[in-house]
C-alpha atoms as a PDB file:
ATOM      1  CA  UNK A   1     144.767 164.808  42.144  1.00  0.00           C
ATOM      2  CA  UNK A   2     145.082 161.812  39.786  1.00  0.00           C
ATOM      3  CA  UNK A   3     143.324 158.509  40.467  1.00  0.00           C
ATOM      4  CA  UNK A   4     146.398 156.648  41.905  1.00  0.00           C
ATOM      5  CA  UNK A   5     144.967 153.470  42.902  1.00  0.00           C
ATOM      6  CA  UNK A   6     146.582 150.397  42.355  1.00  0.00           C
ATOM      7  CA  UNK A   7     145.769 148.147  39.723  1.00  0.00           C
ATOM      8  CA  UNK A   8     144.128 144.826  39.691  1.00  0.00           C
ATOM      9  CA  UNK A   9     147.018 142.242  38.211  1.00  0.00           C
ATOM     10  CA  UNK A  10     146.547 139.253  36.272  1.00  0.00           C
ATOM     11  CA  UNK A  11     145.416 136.228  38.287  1.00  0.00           C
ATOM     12  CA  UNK A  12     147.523 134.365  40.364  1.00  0.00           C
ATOM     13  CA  UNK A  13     149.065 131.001  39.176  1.00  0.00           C
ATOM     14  CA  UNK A  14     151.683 128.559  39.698  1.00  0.00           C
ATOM     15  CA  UNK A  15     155.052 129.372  37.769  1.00  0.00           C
ATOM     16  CA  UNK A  16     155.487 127.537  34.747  1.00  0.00           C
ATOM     17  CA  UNK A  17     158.247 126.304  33.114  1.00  0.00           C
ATOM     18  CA  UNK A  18     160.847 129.102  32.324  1.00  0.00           C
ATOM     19  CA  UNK A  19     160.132 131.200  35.491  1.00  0.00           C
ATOM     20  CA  UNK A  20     162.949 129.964  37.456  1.00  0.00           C
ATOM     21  CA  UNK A  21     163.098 131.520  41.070  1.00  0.00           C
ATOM     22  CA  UNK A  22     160.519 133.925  41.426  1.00  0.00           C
ATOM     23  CA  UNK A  23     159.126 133.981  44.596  1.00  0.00           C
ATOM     24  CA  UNK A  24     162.407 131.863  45.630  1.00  0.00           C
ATOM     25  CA  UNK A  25     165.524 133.494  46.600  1.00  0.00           C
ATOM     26  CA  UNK A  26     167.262 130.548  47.201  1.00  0.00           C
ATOM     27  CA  UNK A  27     166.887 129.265  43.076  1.00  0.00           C
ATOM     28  CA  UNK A  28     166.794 132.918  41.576  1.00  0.00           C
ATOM     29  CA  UNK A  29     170.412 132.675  41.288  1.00  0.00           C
ATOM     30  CA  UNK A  30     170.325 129.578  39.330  1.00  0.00           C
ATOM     31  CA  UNK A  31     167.094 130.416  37.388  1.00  0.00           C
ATOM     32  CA  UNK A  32     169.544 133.513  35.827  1.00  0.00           C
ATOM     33  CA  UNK A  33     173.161 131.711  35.731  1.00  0.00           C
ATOM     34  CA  UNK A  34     171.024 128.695  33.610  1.00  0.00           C
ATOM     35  CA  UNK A  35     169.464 131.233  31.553  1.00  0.00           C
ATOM     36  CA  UNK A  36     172.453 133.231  30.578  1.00  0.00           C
ATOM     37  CA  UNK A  37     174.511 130.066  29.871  1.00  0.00           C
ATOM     38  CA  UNK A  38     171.820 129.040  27.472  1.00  0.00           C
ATOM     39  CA  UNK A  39     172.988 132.272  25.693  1.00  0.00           C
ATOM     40  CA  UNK A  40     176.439 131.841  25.161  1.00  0.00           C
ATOM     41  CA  UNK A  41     177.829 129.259  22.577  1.00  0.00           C
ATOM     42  CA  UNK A  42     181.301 127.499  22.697  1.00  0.00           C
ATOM     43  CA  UNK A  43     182.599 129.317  19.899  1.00  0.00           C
ATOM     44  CA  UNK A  44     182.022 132.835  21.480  1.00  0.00           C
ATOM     45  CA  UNK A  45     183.575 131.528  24.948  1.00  0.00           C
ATOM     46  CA  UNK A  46     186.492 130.052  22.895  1.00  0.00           C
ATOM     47  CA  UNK A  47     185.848 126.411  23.396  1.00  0.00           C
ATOM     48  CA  UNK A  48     184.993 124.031  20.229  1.00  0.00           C
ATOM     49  CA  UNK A  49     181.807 123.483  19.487  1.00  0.00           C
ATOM     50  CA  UNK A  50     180.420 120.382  17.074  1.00  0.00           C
ATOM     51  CA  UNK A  51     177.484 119.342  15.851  1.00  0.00           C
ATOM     52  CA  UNK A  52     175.684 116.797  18.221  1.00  0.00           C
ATOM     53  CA  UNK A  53     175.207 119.148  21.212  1.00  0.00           C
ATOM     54  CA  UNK A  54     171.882 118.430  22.914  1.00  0.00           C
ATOM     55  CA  UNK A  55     172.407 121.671  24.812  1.00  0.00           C
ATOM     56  CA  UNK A  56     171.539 125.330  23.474  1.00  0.00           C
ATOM     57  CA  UNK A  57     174.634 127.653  24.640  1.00  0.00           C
ATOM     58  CA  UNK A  58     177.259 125.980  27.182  1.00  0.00           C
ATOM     59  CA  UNK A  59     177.115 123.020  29.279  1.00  0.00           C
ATOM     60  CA  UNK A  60     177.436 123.097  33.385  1.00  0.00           C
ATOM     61  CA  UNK A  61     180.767 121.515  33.450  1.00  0.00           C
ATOM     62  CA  UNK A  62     182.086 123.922  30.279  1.00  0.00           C
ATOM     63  CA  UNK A  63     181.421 126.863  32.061  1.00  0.00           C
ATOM     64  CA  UNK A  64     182.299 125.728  35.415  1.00  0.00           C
ATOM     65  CA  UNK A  65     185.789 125.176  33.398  1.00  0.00           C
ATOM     66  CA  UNK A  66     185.816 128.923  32.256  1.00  0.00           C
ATOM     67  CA  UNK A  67     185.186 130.304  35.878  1.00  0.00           C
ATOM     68  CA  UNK A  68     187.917 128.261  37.541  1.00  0.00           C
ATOM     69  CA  UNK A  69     185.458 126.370  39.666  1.00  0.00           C
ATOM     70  CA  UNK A  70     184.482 123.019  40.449  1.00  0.00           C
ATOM     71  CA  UNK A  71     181.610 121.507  38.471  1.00  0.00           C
ATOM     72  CA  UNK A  72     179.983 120.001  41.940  1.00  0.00           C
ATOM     73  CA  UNK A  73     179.775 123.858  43.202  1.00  0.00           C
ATOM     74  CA  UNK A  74     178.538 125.435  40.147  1.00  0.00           C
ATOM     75  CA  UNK A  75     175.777 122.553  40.107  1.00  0.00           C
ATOM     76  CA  UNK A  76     174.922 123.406  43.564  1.00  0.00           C
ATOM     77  CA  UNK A  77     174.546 126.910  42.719  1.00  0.00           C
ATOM     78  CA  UNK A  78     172.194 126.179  40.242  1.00  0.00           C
ATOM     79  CA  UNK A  79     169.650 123.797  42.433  1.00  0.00           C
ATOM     80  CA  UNK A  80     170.038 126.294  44.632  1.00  0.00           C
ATOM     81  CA  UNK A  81     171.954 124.404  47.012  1.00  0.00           C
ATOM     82  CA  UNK A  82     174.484 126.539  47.333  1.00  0.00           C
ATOM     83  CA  UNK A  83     174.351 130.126  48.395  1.00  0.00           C
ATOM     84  CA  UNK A  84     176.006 133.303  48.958  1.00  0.00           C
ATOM     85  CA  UNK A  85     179.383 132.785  46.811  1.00  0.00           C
ATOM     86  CA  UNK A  86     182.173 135.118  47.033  1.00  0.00           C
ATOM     87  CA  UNK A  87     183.224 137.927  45.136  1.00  0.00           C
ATOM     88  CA  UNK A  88     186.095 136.759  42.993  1.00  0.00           C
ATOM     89  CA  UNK A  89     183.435 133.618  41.977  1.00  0.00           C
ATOM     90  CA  UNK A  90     180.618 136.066  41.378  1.00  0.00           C
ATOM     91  CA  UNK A  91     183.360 137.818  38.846  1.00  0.00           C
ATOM     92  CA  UNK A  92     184.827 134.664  37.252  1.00  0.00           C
ATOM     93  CA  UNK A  93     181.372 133.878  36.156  1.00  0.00           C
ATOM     94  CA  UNK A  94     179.965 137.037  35.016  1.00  0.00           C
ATOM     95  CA  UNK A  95     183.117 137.084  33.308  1.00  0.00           C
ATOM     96  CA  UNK A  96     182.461 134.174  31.330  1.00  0.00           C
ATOM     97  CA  UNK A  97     178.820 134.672  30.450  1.00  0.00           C
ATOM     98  CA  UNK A  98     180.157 137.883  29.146  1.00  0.00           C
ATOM     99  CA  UNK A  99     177.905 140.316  31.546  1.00  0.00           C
ATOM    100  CA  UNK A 100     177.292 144.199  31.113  1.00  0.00           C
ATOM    101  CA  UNK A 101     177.074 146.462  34.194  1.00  0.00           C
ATOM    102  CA  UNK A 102     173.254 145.822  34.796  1.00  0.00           C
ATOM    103  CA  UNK A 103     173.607 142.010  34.541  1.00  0.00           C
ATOM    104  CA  UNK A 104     176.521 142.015  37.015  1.00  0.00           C
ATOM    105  CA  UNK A 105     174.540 144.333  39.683  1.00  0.00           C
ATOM    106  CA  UNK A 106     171.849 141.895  39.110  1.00  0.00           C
ATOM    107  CA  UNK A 107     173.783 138.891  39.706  1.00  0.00           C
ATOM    108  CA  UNK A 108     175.529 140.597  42.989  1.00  0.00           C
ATOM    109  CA  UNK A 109     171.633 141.168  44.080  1.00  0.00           C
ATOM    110  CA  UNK A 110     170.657 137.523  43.557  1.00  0.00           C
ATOM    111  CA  UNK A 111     173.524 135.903  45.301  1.00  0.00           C
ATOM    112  CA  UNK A 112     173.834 138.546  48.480  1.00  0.00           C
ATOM    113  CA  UNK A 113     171.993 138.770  51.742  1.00  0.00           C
ATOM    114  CA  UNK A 114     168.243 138.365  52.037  1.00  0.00           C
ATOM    115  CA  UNK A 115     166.597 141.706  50.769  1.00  0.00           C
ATOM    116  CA  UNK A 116     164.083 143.526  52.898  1.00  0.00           C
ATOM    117  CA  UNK A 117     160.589 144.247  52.318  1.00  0.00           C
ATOM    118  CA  UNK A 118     159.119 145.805  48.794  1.00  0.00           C
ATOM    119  CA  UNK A 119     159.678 149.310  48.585  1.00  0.00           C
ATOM    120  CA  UNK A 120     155.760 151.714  49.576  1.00  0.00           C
ATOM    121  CA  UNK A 121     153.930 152.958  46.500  1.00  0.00           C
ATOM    122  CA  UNK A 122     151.866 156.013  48.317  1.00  0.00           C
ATOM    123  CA  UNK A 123     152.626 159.128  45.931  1.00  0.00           C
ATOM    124  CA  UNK A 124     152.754 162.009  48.196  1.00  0.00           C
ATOM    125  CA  UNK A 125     150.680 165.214  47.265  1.00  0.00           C
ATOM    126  CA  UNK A 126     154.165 167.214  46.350  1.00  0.00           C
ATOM    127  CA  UNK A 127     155.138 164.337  43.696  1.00  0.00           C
ATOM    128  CA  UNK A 128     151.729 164.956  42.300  1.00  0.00           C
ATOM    129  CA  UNK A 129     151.998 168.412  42.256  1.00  0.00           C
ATOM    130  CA  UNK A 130     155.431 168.542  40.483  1.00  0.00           C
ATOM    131  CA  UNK A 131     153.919 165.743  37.930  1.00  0.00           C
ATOM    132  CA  UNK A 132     150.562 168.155  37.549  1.00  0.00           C
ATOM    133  CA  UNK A 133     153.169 171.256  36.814  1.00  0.00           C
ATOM    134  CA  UNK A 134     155.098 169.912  34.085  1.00  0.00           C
ATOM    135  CA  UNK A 135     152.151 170.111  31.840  1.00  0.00           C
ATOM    136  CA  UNK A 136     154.361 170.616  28.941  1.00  0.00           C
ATOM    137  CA  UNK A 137     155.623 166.989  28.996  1.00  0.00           C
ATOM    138  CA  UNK A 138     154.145 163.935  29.115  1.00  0.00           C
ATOM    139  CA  UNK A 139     155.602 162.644  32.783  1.00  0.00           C
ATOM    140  CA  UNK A 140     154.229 159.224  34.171  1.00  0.00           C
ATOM    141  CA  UNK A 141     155.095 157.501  37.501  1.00  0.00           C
ATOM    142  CA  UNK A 142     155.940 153.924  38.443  1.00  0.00           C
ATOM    143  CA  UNK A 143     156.662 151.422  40.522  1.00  0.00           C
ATOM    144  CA  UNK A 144     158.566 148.449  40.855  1.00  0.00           C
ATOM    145  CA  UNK A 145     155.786 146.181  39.700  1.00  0.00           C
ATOM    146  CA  UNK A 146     155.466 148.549  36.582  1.00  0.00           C
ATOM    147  CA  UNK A 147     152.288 150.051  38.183  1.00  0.00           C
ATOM    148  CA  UNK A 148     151.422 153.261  36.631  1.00  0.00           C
ATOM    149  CA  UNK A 149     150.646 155.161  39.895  1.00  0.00           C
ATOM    150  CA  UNK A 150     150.719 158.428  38.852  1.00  0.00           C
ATOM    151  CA  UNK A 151     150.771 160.675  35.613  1.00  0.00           C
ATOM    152  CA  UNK A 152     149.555 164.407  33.822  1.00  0.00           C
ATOM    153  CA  UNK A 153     147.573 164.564  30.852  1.00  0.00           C
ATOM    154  CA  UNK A 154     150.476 164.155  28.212  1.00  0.00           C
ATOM    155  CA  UNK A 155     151.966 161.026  30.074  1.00  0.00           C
ATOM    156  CA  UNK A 156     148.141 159.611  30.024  1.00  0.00           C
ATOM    157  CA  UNK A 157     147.916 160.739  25.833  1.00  0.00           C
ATOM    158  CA  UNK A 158     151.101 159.220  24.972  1.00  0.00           C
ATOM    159  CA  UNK A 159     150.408 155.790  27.569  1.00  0.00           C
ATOM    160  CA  UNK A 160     147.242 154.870  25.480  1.00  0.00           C
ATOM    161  CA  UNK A 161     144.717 156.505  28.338  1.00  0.00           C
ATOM    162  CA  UNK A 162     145.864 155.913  31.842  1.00  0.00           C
ATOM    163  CA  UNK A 163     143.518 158.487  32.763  1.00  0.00           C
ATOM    164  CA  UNK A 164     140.294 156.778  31.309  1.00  0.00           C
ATOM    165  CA  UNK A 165     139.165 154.229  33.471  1.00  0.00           C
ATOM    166  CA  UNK A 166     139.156 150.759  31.919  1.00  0.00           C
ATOM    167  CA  UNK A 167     140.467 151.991  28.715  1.00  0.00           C
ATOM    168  CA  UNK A 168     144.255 150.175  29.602  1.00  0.00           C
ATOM    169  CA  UNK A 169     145.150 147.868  32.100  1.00  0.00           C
ATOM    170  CA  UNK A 170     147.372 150.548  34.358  1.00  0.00           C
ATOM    171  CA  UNK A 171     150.293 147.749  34.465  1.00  0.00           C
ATOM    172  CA  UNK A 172     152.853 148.589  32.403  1.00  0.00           C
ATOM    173  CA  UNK A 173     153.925 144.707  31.778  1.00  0.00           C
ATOM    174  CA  UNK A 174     150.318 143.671  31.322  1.00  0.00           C
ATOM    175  CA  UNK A 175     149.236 146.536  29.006  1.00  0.00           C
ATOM    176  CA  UNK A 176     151.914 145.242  26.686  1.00  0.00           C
ATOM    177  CA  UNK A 177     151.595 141.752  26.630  1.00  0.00           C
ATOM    178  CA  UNK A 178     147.870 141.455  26.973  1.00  0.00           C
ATOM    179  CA  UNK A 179     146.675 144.235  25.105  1.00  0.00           C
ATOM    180  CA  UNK A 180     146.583 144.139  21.427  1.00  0.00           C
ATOM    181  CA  UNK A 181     146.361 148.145  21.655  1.00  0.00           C
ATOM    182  CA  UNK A 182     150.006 148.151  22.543  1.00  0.00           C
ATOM    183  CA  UNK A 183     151.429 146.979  19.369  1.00  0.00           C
ATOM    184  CA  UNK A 184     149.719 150.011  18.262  1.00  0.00           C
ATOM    185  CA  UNK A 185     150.918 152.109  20.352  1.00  0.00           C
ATOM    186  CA  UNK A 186     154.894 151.088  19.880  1.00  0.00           C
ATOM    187  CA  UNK A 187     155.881 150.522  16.861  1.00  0.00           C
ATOM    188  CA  UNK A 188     158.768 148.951  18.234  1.00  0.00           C
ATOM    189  CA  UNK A 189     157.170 146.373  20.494  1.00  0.00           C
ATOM    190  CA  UNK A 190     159.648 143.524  21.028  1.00  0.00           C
ATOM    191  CA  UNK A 191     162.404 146.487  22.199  1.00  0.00           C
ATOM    192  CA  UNK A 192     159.709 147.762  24.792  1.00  0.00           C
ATOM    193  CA  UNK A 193     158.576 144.249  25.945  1.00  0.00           C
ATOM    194  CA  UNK A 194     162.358 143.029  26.371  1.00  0.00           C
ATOM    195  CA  UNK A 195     162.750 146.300  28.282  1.00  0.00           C
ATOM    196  CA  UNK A 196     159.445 145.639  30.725  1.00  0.00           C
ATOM    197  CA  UNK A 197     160.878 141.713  31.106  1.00  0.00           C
ATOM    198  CA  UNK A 198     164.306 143.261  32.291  1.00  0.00           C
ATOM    199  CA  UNK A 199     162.765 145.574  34.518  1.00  0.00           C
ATOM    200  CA  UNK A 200     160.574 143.172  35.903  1.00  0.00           C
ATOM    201  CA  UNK A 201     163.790 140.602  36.599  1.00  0.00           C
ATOM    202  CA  UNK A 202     165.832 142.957  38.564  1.00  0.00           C
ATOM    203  CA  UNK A 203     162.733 143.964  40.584  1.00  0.00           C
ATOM    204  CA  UNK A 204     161.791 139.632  41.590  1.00  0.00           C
ATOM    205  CA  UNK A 205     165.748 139.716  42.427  1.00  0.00           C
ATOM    206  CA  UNK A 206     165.632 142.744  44.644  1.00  0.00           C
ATOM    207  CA  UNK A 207     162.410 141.997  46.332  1.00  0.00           C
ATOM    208  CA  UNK A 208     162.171 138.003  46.121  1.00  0.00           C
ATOM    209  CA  UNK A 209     159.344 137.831  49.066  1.00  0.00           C
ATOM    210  CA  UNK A 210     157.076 140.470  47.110  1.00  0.00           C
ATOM    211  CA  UNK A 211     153.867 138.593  46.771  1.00  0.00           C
ATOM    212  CA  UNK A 212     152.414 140.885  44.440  1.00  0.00           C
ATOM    213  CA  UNK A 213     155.329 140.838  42.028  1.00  0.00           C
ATOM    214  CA  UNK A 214     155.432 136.926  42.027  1.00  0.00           C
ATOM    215  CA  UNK A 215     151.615 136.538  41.086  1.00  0.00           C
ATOM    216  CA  UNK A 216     152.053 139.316  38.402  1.00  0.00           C
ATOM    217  CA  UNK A 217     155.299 137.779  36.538  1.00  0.00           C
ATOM    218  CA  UNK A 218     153.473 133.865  37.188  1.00  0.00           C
ATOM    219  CA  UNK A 219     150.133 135.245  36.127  1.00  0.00           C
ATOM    220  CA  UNK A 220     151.708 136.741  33.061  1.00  0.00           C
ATOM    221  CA  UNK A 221     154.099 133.999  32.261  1.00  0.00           C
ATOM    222  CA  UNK A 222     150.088 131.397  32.306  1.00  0.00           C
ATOM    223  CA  UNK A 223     148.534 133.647  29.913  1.00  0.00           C
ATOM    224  CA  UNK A 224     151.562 135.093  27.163  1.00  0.00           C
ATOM    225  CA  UNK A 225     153.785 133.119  25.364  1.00  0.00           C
ATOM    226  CA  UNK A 226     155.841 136.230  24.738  1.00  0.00           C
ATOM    227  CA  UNK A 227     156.254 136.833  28.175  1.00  0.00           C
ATOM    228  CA  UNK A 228     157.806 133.457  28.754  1.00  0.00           C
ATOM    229  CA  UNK A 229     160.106 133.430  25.802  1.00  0.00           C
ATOM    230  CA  UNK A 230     161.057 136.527  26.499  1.00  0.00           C
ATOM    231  CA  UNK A 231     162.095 135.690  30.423  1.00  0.00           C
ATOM    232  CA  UNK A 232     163.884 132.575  29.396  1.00  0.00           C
ATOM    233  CA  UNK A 233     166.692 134.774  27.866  1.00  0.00           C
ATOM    234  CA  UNK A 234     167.220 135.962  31.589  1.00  0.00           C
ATOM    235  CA  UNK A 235     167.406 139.323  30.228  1.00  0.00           C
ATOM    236  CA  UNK A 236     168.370 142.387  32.654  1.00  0.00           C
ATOM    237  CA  UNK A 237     167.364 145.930  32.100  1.00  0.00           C
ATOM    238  CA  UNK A 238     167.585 148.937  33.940  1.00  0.00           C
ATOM    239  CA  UNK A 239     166.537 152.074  31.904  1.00  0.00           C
ATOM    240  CA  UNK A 240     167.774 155.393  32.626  1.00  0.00           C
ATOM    241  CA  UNK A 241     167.698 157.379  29.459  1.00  0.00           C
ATOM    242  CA  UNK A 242     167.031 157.097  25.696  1.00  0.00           C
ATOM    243  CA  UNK A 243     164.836 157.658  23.008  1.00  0.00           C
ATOM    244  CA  UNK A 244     161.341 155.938  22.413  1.00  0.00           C
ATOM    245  CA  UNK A 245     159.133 156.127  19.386  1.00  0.00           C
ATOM    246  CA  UNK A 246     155.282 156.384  20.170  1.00  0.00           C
ATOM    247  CA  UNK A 247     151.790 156.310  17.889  1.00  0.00           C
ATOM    248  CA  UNK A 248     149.934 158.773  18.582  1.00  0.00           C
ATOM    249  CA  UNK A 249     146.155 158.453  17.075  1.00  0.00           C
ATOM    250  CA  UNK A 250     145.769 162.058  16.519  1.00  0.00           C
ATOM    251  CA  UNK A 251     149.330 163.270  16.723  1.00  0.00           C
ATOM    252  CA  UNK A 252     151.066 160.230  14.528  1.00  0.00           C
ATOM    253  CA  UNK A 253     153.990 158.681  15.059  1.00  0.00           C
ATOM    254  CA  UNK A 254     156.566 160.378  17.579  1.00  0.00           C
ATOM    255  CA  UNK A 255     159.767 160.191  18.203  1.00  0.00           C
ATOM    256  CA  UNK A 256     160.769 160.947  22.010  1.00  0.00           C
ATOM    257  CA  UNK A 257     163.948 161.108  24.298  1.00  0.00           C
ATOM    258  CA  UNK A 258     162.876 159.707  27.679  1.00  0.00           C
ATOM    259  CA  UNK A 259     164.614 160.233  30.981  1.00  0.00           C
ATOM    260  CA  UNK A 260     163.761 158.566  34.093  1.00  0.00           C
ATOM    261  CA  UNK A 261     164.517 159.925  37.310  1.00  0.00           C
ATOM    262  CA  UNK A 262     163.949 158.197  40.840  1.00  0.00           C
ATOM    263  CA  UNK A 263     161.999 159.525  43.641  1.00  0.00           C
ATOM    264  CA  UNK A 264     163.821 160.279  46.302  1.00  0.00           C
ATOM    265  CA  UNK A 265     163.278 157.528  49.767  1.00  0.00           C
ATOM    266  CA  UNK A 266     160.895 159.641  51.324  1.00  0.00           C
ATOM    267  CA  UNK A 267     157.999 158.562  53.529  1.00  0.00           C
ATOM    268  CA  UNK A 268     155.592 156.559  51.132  1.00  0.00           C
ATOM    269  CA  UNK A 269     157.498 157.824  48.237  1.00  0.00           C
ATOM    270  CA  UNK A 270     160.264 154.658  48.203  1.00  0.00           C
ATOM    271  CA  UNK A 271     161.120 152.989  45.178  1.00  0.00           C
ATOM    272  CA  UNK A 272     159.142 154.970  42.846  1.00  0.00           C
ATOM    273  CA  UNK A 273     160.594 155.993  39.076  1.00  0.00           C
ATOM    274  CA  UNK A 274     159.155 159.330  37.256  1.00  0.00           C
ATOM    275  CA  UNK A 275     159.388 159.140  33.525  1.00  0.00           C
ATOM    276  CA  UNK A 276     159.333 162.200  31.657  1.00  0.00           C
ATOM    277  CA  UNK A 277     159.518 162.575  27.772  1.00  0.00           C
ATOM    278  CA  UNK A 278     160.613 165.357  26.054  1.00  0.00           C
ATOM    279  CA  UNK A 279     160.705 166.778  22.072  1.00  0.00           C
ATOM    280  CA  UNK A 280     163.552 167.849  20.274  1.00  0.00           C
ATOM    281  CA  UNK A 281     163.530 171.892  20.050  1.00  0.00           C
ATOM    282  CA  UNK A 282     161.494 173.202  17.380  1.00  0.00           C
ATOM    283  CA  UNK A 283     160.877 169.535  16.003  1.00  0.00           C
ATOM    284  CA  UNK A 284     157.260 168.527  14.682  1.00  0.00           C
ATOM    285  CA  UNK A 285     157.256 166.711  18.077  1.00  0.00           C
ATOM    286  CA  UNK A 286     157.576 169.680  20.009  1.00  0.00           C
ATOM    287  CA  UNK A 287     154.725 171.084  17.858  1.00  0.00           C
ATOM    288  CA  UNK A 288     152.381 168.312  18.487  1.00  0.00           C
ATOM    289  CA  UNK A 289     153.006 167.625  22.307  1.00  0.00           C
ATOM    290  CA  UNK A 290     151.780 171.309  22.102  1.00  0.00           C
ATOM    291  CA  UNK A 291     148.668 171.206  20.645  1.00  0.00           C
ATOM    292  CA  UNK A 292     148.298 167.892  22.722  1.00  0.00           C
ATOM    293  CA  UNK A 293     148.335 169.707  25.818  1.00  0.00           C
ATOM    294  CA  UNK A 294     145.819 172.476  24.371  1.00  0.00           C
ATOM    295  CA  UNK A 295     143.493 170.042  24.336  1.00  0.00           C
ATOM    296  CA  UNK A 296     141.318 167.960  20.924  1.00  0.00           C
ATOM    297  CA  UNK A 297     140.120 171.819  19.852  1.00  0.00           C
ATOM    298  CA  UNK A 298     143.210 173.208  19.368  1.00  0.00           C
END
């Protein structure tokens, strides 16, 4: 079996500026309505803009005035003052900050009951063994956090060593912002940080009392300026499929679909997401991830 243990994160530090609500449930929901409104500008909500604004995207009382609720409320919302608001307001202002499916489920997360406690990360010897028998693909495991937890020799060649001890930090979120190897490794970066960010967001909304998550997205927030400008969009992301493009140092640059698939809430098993990449038919890909798996002889 695969060395699964958990990996150290960054140190622990106190949120700066930009990291609204993690750790906090109660000013989560305001940390993401103030960073989505900073997205949206008068002229896409159809309100007139001008030139003196002091304010990037839309003011409190503008889109208070596009949900159909008082400016007092929305204000409490955002200090966190007010909690748990009802459907129909939940709607009106997803509505107006224009939210997709993802950002919607994340806002219904953020403003619902308290959430229970973060999810085990155990991997069970039969997830192992199905990882271990797709030996074809390059498969890697996750948790919440981003923690690589588990993986087969392809998912290790194409995750820049997850197998070789100290080669990569095995956190997905600090591999990417901390190590210079991961611009390397995807060519396009910004698309896989943005993704990581997102992940990361729904994760502190779902699991607000997660200690371990808080000091990771803080500690990462002190130490990358990426990080930070990146979570200051209040970007939401929940991947499921696509199609990834990864430098390889002996097999070049590959293109990949990707689909993840979610463990199953067994015993020690919860909350876990497999990722499994897989080649075109017959593509030079396909030829590669071959050889790949042979081993550096073949």
């Amino acid at each position: 079996m695969h060395d699964t243990h958990q990996v150290e994160h960054v140190e622990r530090g106190a949120a700066p500026a930009g990291i609204d609500g993690v750790g906090d449930a109660r000013r989560a929901l305001g940390g993401f309505l103030r960073a989505r409104r900073g997205r949206v500008s008068p002229e896409q909500a159809g309100l007139p803009g001008g030139r003196r604004r002091r304010v990037h995207g839309l003011r409190r009382e503008e889109l208070a005035q596009l949900a159909g609720i008082s400016v007092d409320y929305y204000v409490r919302l955002e200090q966190g003052r007010a909690t748990q608001p009802s459907p129909e307001v939940l709607d009106a202002l997803a509505t107006a900050l224009g939210l997709g499916t993802a950002e919607r489920r994340h806002l219904a997360t953020l403003a619902g009951a308290p959430a229970g406690p973060a999810p085990g990360t155990r991997v069970g010897p039969v997830l192992q063994r199905i990882v271990d028998g797709m030996a074809g693909l390059p498969v890697f495991v996750t948790t919440h956090r981003l923690d690589a937890v588990a993986w087969n020799h392809l998912g290790s060649e194409l995750a820049g060593g997850l197998a070789e001890p100290g080669r990569r930090d095995r956190n997905q979120a600090a591999y990417l912002f901390l190590d210079p190897a991961a611009r390397d490794l995807f060519p396009e970066w910004e698309d896989r940080a943005v993704e990581a960010v997102g992940q990361l967001r729904v994760a502190a909304g779902r699991y607000p009392d997660d200690a371990e998550l808080t000091a990771l997205v803080t500690g990462l927030s002190a130490r990358s300026a990426d990080f930070r400008r990146i979570w200051a969009t209040g970007e939401v992301v929940m991947c499921a499929a696509g199609r990834k493009r990864v430098r390889h140092p002996r097999a070049g640059l590959l293109t990949l679909d990707y689909q993840t698939l979610h463990v199953p809430a067994l015993p020690g098993e919860t909350g876990l997401v497999m990722h499994v990449f897989t080649p075109e038919t017959d593509s030079r890909e396909a030829t590669a991830l071959a050889r790949l798996a042979a081993g550096p002889s073949a």
